[in-house]
Structure formats: structure tokens, C-alpha cells
C-alpha atoms as a PDB file:
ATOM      1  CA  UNK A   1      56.220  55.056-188.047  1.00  0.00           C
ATOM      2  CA  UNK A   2      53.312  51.890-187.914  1.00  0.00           C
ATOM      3  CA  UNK A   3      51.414  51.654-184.869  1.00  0.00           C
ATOM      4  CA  UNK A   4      52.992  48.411-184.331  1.00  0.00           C
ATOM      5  CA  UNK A   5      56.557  49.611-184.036  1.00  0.00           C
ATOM      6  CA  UNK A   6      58.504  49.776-180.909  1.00  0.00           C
ATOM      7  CA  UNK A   7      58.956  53.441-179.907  1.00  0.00           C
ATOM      8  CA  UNK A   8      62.430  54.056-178.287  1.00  0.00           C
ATOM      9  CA  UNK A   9      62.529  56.659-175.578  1.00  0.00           C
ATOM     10  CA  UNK A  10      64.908  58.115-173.504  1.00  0.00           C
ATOM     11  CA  UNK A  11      65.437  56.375-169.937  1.00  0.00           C
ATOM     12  CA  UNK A  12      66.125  58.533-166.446  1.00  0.00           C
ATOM     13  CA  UNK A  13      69.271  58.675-167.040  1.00  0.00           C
ATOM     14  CA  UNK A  14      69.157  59.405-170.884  1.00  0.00           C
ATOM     15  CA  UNK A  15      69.982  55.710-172.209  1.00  0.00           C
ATOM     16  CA  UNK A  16      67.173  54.776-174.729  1.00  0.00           C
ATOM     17  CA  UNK A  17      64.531  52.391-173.480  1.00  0.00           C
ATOM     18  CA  UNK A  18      62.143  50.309-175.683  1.00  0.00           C
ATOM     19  CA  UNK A  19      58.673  50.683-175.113  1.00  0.00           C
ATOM     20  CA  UNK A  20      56.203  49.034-176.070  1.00  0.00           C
ATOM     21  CA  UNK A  21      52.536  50.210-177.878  1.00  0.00           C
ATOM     22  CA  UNK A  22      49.526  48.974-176.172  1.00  0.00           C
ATOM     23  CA  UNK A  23      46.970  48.117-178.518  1.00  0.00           C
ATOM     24  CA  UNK A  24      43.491  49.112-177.463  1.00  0.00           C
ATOM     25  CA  UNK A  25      40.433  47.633-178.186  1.00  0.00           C
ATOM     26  CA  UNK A  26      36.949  47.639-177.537  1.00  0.00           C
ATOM     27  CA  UNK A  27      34.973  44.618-177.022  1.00  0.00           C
ATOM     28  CA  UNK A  28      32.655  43.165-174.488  1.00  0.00           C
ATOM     29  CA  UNK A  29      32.560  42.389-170.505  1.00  0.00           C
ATOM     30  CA  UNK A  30      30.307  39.700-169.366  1.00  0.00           C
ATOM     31  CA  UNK A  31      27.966  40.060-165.799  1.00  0.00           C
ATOM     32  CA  UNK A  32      24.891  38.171-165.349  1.00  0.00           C
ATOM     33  CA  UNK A  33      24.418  35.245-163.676  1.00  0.00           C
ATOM     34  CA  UNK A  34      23.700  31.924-165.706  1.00  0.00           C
ATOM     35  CA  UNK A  35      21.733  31.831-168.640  1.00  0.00           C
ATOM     36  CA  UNK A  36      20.788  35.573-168.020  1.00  0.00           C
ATOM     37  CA  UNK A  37      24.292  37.341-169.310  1.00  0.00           C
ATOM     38  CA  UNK A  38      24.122  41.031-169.921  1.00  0.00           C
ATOM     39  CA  UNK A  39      27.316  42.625-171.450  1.00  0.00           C
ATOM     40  CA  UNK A  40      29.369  46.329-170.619  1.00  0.00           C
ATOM     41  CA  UNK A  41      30.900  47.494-173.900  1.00  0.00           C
ATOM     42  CA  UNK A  42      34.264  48.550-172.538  1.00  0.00           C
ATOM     43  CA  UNK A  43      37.582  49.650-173.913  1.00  0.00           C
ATOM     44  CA  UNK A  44      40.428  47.972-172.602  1.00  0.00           C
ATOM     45  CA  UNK A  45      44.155  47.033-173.085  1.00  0.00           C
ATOM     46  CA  UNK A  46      44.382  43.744-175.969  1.00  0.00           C
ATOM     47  CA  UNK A  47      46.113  41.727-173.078  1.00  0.00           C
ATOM     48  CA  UNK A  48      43.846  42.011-170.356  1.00  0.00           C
ATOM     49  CA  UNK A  49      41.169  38.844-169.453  1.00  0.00           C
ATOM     50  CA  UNK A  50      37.670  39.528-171.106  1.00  0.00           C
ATOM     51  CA  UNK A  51      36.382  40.786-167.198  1.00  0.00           C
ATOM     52  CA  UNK A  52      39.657  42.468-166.053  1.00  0.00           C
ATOM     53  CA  UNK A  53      39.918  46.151-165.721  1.00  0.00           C
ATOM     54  CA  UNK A  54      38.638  48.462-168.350  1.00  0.00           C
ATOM     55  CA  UNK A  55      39.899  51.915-168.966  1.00  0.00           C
ATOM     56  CA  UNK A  56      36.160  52.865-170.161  1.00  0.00           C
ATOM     57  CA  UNK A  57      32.786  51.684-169.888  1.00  0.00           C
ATOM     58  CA  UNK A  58      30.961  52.957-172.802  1.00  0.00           C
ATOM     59  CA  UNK A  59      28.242  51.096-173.210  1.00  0.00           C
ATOM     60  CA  UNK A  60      25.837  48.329-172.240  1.00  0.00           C
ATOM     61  CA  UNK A  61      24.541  45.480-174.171  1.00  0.00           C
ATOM     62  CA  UNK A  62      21.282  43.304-172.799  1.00  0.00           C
ATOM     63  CA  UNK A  63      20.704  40.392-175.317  1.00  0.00           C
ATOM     64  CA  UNK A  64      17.854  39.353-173.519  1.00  0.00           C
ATOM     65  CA  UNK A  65      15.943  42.484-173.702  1.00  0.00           C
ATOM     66  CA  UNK A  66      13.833  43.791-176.053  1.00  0.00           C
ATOM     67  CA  UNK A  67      14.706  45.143-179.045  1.00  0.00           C
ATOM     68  CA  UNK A  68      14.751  49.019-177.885  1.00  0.00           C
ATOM     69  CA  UNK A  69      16.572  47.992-174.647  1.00  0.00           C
ATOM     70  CA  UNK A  70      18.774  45.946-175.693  1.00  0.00           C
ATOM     71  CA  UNK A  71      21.882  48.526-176.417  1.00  0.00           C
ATOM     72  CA  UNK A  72      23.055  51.975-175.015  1.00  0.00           C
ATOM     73  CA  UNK A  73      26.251  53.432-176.519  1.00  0.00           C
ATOM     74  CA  UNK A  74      28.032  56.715-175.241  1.00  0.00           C
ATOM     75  CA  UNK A  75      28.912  57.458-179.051  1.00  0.00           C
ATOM     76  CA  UNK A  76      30.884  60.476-178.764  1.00  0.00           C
ATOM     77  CA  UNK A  77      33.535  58.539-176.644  1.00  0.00           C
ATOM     78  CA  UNK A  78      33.146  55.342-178.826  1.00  0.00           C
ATOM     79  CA  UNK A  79      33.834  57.902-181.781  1.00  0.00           C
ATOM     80  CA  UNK A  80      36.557  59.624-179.517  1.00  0.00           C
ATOM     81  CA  UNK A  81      38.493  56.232-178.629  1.00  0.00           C
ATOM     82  CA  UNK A  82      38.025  54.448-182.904  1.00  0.00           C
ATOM     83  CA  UNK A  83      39.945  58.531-183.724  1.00  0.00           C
ATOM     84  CA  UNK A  84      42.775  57.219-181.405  1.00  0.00           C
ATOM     85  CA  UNK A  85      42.798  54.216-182.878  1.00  0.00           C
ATOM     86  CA  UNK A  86      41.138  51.315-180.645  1.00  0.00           C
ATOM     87  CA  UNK A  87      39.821  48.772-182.647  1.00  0.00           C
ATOM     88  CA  UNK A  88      36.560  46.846-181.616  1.00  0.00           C
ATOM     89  CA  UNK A  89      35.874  43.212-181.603  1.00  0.00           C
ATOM     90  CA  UNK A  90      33.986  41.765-184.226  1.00  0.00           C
ATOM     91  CA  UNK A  91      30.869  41.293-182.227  1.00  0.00           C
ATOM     92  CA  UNK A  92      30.898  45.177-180.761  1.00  0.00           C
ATOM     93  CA  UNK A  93      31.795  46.020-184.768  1.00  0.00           C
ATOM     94  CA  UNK A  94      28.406  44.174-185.261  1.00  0.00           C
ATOM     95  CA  UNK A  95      26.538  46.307-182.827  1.00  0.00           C
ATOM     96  CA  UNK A  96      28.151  49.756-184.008  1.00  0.00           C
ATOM     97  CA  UNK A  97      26.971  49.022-187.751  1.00  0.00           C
ATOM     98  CA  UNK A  98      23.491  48.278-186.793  1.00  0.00           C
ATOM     99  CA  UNK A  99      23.322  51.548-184.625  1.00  0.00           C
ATOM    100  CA  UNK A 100      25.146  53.731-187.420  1.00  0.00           C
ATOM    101  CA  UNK A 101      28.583  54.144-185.867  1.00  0.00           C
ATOM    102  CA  UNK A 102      30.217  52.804-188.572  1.00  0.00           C
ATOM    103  CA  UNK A 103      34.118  52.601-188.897  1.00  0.00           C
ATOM    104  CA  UNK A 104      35.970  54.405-190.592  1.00  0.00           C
END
């Protein structure tokens, strides 16, 4: 079965029910106020709005800051979330790559 298929499950009162697979991805959330934006790397349901409710924060991204403050990951649950199948944005696929999380 794809990961895109509809799974079909049995209702309360044993009827099958379709229900539908959530794809998860991890990408950024913007704070900061104007022309000083700093970024949570969060994973969160594909649907959601870019600062809606996140199921994880699991990292931070400063663009303004220097070089060796710019990013801090939690990589065991970034590497914990990409096993389960969440697939990141191309900008937080940018930032993985350059701090050796790559993607299997």
C-alpha cells in the first residue's frame, strides 16, 4: 500500500470508513518582527498555515546571526520524524545538507 492511498477502517459500528493520510512535513515558522525574522524549524501537518500549530519544534533558524548561531537542530527527532516519513521543505532540506543530516 503507497503512502498516498486511502486507508479504510472499520467505523463504531463496524461499517468501513475512509480515512485519510496526513502528510507531514517539516518546514519553517516565521517570528520576528519586520526586517528582523528569525525562523522555528517545526514539523507540522501539509495543510496547516506556515504559523499554525506545529506538532514539534525541532529547531531554530536565525538568518541574521552569525554564522555559528545561526542554526540549532534537535537531530535525533529530525532523524526520528524523516524514519516516519515527514518530508522537509526545500529550504529546511537546504539547512539539513549543510549541517550533515542528509536524507535518505
Amino acid at each position: 500500500m503507497t503512502p498516498r492511498q486511502n486507508l479504510k477502517v472499520l467505523g463504531i459500528n463496524g461499517t468501513q470508513v475512509q480515512e485519510e493520510i496526513v502528510s507531514v512535513r517539516i518546514r519553517l515558522k516565521r517570528f520576528g518582527t519586520n526586517k528582523r525574522p528569525y525562523y522555528r524549524i517545526v514539523v507540522m501537518d501539509s495543510r496547516t498555515k506556515r504559523d499554525g500549530k506545529a506538532l514539534e519544534v525541532v529547531g531554530l533558524y536565525h538568518p541574521i546571526e552569525v554564522e555559528e548561531k545561526q542554526v540549532r537542530l534537535d537531530t535525533e527527532r529530525i532523524q526520528a520524524w524523516l524514519q516516519q516519513g515527514a518530508i522537509p521543505s526545500p529550504t529546511v532540506k537546504r539547512i539539513l545538507n549543510k549541517h550533515q543530516i542528509f536524507l535518505t
